[in-house]
C-alpha atoms as a PDB file:
ATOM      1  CA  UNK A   1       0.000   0.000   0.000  1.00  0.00           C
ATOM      2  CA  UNK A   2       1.552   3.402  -0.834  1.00  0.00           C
ATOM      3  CA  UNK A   3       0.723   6.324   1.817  1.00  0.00           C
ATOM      4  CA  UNK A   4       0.593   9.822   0.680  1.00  0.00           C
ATOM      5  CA  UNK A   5       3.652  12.291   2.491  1.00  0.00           C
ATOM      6  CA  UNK A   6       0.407  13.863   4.432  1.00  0.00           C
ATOM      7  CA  UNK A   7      -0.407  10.414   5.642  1.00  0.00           C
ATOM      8  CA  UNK A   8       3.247   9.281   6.415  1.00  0.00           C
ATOM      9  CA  UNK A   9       3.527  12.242   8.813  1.00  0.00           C
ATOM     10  CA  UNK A  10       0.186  12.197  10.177  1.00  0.00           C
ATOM     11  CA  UNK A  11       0.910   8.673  11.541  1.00  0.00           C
ATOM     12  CA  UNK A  12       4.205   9.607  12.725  1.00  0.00           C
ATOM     13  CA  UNK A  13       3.139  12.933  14.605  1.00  0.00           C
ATOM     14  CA  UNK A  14       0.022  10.481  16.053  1.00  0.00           C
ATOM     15  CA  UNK A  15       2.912   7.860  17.762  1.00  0.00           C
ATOM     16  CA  UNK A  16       4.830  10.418  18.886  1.00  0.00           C
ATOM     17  CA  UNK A  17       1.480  12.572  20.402  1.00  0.00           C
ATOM     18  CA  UNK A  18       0.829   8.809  22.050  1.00  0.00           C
ATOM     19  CA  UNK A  19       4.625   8.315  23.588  1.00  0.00           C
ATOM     20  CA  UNK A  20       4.589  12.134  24.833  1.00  0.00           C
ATOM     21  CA  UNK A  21       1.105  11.949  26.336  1.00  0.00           C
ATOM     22  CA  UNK A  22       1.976   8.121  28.199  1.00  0.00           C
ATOM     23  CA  UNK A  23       5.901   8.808  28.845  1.00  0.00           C
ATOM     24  CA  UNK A  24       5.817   5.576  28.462  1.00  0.00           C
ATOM     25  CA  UNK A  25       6.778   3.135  24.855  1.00  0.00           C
ATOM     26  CA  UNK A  26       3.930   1.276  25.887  1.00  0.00           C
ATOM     27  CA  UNK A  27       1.643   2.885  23.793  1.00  0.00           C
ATOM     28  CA  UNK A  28      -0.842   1.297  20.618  1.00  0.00           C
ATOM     29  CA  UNK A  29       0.791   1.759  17.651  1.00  0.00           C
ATOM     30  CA  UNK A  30      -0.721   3.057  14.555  1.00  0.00           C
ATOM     31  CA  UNK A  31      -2.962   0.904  12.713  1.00  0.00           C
ATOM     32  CA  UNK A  32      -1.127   0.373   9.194  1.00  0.00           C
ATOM     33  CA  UNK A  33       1.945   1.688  10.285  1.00  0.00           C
ATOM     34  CA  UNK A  34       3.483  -1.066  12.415  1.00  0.00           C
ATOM     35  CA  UNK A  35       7.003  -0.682  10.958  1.00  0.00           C
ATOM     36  CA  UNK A  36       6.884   2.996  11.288  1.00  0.00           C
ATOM     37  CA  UNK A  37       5.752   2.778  14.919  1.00  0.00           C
ATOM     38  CA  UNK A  38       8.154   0.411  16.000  1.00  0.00           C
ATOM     39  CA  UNK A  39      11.184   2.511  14.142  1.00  0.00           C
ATOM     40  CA  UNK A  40      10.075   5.695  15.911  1.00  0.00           C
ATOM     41  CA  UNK A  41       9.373   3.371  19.470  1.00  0.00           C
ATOM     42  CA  UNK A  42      12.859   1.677  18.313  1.00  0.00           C
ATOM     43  CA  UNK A  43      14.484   5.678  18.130  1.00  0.00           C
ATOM     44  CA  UNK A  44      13.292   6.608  21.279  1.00  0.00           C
ATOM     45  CA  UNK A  45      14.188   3.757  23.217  1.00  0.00           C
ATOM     46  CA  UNK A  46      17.912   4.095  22.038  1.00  0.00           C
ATOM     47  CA  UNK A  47      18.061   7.306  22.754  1.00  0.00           C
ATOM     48  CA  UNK A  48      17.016   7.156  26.339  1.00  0.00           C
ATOM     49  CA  UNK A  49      19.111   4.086  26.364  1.00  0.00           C
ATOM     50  CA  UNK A  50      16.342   1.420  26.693  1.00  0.00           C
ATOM     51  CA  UNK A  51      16.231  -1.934  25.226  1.00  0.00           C
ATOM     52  CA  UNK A  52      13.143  -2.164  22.653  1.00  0.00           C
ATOM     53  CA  UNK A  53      12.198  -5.353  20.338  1.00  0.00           C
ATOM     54  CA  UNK A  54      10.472  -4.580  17.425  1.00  0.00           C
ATOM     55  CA  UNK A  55       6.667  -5.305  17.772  1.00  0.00           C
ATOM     56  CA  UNK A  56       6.526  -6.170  14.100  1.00  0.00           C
ATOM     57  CA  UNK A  57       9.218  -9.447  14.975  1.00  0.00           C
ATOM     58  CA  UNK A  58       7.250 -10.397  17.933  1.00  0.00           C
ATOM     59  CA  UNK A  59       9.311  -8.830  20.412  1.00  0.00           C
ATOM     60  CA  UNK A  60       7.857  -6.842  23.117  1.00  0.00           C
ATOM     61  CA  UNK A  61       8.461  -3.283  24.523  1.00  0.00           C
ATOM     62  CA  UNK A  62      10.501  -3.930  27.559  1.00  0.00           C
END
């Protein structure tokens, strides 16, 4: 399926609205972006030096 730019960056402003709100990775990811949301989930979680496993692979968030 190919997502407009709009679309793209609506769904990526949505998972980062969710991780800001919960301060927390444990959030629902967008529907239809699953790879997105676990690359921006993945970002974050390096960043504040947390382990993260892709939800896409089966991992969890922990």
């Amino acid at each position: 399926m190919w997502t407009t730019r709009s679309s793209s960056t609506a769904q990526k402003s949505t998972i980062i609205a969710r991780v800001i709100s919960a301060q927390d990775l444990e959030v629902d990811v967008v529907a239809g972006a699953t790879h997105s949301s676990d690359g921006i989930l993945g970002a974050v979680a390096n960043a504040l030096g947390f382990s993260y496993t892709a939800i896409a692979s089966g991992g969890n968030r922990h």
